[in-house]
N, C-alpha and C. Protein backbone atom coordinates (compact mmCIF):
# COMPACT_ATOMS: atom_id res chain seq x y z
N UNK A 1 0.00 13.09 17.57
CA UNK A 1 1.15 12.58 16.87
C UNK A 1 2.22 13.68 16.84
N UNK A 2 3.94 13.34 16.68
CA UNK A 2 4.13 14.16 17.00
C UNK A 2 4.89 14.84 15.60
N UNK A 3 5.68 15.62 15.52
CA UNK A 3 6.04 16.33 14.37
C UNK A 3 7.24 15.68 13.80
N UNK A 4 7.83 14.62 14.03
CA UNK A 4 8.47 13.62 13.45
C UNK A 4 8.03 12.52 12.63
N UNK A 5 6.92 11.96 13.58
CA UNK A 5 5.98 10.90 13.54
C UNK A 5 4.89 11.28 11.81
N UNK A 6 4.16 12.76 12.25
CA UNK A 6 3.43 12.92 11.20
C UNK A 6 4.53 13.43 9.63
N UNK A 7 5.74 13.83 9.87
CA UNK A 7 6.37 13.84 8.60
C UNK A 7 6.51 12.76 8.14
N UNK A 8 7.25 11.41 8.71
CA UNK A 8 7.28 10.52 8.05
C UNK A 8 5.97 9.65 7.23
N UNK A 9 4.95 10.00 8.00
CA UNK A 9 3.71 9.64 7.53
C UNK A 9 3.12 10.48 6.08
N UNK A 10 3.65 11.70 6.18
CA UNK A 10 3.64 12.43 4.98
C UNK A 10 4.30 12.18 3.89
N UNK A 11 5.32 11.28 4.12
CA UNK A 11 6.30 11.09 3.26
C UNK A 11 5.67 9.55 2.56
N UNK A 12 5.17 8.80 3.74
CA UNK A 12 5.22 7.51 3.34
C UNK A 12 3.76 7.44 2.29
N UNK A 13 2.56 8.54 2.68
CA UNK A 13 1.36 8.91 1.58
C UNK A 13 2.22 9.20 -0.01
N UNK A 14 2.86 9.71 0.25
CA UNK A 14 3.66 10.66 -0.84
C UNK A 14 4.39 9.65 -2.08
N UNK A 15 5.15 8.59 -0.90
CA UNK A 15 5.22 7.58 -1.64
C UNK A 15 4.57 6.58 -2.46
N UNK A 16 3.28 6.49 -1.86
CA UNK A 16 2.84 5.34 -2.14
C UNK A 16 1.87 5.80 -3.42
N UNK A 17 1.58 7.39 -2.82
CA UNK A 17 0.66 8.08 -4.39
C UNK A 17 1.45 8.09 -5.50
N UNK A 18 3.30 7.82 -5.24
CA UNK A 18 4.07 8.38 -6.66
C UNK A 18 3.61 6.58 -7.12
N UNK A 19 3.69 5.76 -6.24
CA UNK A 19 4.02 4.06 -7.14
C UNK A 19 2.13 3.86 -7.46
N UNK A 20 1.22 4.64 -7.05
CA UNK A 20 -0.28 4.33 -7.67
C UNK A 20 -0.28 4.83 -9.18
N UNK A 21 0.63 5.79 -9.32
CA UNK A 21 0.34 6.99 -10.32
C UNK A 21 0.92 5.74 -11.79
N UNK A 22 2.08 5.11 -11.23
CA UNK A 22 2.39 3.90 -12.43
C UNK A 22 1.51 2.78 -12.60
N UNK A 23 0.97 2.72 -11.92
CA UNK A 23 0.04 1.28 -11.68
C UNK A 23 -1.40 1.54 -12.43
N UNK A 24 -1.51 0.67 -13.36
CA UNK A 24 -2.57 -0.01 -13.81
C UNK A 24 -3.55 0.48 -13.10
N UNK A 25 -5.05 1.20 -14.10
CA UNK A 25 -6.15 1.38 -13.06
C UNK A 25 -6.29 0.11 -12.64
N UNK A 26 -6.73 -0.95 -13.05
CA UNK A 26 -7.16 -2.39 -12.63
C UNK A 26 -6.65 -2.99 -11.51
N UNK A 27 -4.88 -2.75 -11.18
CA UNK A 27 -4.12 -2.80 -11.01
C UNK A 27 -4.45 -2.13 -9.17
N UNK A 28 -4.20 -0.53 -9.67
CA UNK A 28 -4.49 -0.11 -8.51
C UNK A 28 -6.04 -0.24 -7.82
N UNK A 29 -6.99 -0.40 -8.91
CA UNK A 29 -8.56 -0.13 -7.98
C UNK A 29 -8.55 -1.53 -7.05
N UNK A 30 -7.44 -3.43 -7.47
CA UNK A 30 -7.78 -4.19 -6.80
C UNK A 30 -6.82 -3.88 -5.83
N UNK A 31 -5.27 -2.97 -5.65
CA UNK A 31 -4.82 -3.04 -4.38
C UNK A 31 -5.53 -2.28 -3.56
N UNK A 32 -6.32 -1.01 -4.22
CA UNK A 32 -7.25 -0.10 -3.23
C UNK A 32 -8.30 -1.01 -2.21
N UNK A 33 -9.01 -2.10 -2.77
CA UNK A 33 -9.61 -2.77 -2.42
C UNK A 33 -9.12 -3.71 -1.39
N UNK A 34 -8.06 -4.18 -1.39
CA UNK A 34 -7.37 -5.09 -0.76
C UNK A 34 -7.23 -4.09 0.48
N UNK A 35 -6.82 -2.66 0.55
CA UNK A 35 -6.18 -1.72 1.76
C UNK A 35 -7.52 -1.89 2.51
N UNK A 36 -8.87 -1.28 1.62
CA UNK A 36 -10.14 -1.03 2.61
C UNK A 36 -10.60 -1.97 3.44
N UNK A 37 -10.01 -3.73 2.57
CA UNK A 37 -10.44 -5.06 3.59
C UNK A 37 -9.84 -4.67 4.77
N UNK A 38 -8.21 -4.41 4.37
CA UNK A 38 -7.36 -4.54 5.70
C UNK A 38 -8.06 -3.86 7.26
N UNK A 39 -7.94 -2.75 6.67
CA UNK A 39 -8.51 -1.98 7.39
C UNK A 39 -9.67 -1.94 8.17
N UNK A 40 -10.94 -2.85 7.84
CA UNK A 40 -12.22 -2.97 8.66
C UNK A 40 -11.69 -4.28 9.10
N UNK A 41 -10.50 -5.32 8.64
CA UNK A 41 -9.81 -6.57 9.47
C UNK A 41 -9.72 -6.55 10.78
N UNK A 42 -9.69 -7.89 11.06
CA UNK A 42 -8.94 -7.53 12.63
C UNK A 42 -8.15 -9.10 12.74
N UNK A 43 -6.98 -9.38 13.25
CA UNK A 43 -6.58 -10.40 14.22
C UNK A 43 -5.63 -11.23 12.90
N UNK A 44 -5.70 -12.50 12.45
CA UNK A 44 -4.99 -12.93 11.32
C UNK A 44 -5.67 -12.76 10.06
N UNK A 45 -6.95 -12.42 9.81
CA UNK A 45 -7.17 -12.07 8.62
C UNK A 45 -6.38 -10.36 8.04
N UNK A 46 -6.00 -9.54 9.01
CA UNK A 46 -5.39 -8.42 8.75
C UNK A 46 -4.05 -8.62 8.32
N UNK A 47 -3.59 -9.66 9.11
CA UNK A 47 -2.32 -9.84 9.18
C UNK A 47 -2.00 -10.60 7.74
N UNK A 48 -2.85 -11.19 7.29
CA UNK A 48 -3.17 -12.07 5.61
C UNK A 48 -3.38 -10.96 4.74
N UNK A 49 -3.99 -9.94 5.08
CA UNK A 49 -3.96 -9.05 3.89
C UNK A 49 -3.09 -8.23 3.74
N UNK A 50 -2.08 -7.32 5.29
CA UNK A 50 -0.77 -6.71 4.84
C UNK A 50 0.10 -7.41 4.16
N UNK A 51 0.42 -8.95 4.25
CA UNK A 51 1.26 -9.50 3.69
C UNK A 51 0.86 -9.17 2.60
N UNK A 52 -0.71 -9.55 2.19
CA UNK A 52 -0.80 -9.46 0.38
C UNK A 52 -0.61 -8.52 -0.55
N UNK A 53 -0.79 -6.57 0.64
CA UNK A 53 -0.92 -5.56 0.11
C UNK A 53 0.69 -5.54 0.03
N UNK A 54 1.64 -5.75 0.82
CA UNK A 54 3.10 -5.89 0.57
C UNK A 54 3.70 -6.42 -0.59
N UNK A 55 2.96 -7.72 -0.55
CA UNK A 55 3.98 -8.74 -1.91
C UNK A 55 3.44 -7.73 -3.50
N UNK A 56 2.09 -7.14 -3.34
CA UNK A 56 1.62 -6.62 -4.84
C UNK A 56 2.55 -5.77 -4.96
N UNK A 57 2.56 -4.49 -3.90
CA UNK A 57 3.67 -3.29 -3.94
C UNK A 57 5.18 -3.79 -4.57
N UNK A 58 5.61 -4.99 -3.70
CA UNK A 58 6.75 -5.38 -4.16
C UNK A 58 7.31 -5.64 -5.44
N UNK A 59 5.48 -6.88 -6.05
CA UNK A 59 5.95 -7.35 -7.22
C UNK A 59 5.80 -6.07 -8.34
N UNK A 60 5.05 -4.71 -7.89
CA UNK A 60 4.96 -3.70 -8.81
C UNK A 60 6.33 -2.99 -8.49
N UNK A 61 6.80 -3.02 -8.00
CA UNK A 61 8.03 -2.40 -7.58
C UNK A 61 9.42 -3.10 -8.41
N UNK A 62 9.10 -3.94 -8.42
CA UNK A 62 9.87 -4.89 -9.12
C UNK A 62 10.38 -5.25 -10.57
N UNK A 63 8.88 -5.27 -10.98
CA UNK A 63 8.81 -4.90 -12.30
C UNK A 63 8.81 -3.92 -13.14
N UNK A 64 8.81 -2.72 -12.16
CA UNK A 64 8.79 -1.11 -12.54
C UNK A 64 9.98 -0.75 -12.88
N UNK A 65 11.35 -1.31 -11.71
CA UNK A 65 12.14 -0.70 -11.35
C UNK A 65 14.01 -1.60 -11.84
N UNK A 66 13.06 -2.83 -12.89
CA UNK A 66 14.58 -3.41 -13.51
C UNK A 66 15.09 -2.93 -14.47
């Protein structure tokens, strides 16, 4: 990877640990859960769970940030 590629990836961990740190243990242990499905996913069930890990982020994002 290259040294562009892995900063932004540093950045985007960075992010996502600052919006866990507000979130509900409950909250975060079921989106944690939802990432590890994604991840052993493959084909449209993966593609069903980024959407889902997206809309939670969003709706926590949302409600964090009015």
């Amino acid at each position: 990877m290259d040294e562009r590629r892995s900063a932004l990836l540093e950045k985007a961990v960075g992010l996502l640990a600052a919006v866990f740190r507000t979130m509900d243990p409950k909250e975060r242990d079921s989106l944690l859960e939802l990432m590890d499905q994604a991840g052993n996913a493959s084909g449209p069930d993966k593609g069903r769970l980024m959407k889902l890990i997206h809309e939670r982020l969003k709706s926590h994002n949302d409600s964090n940030c009015s």
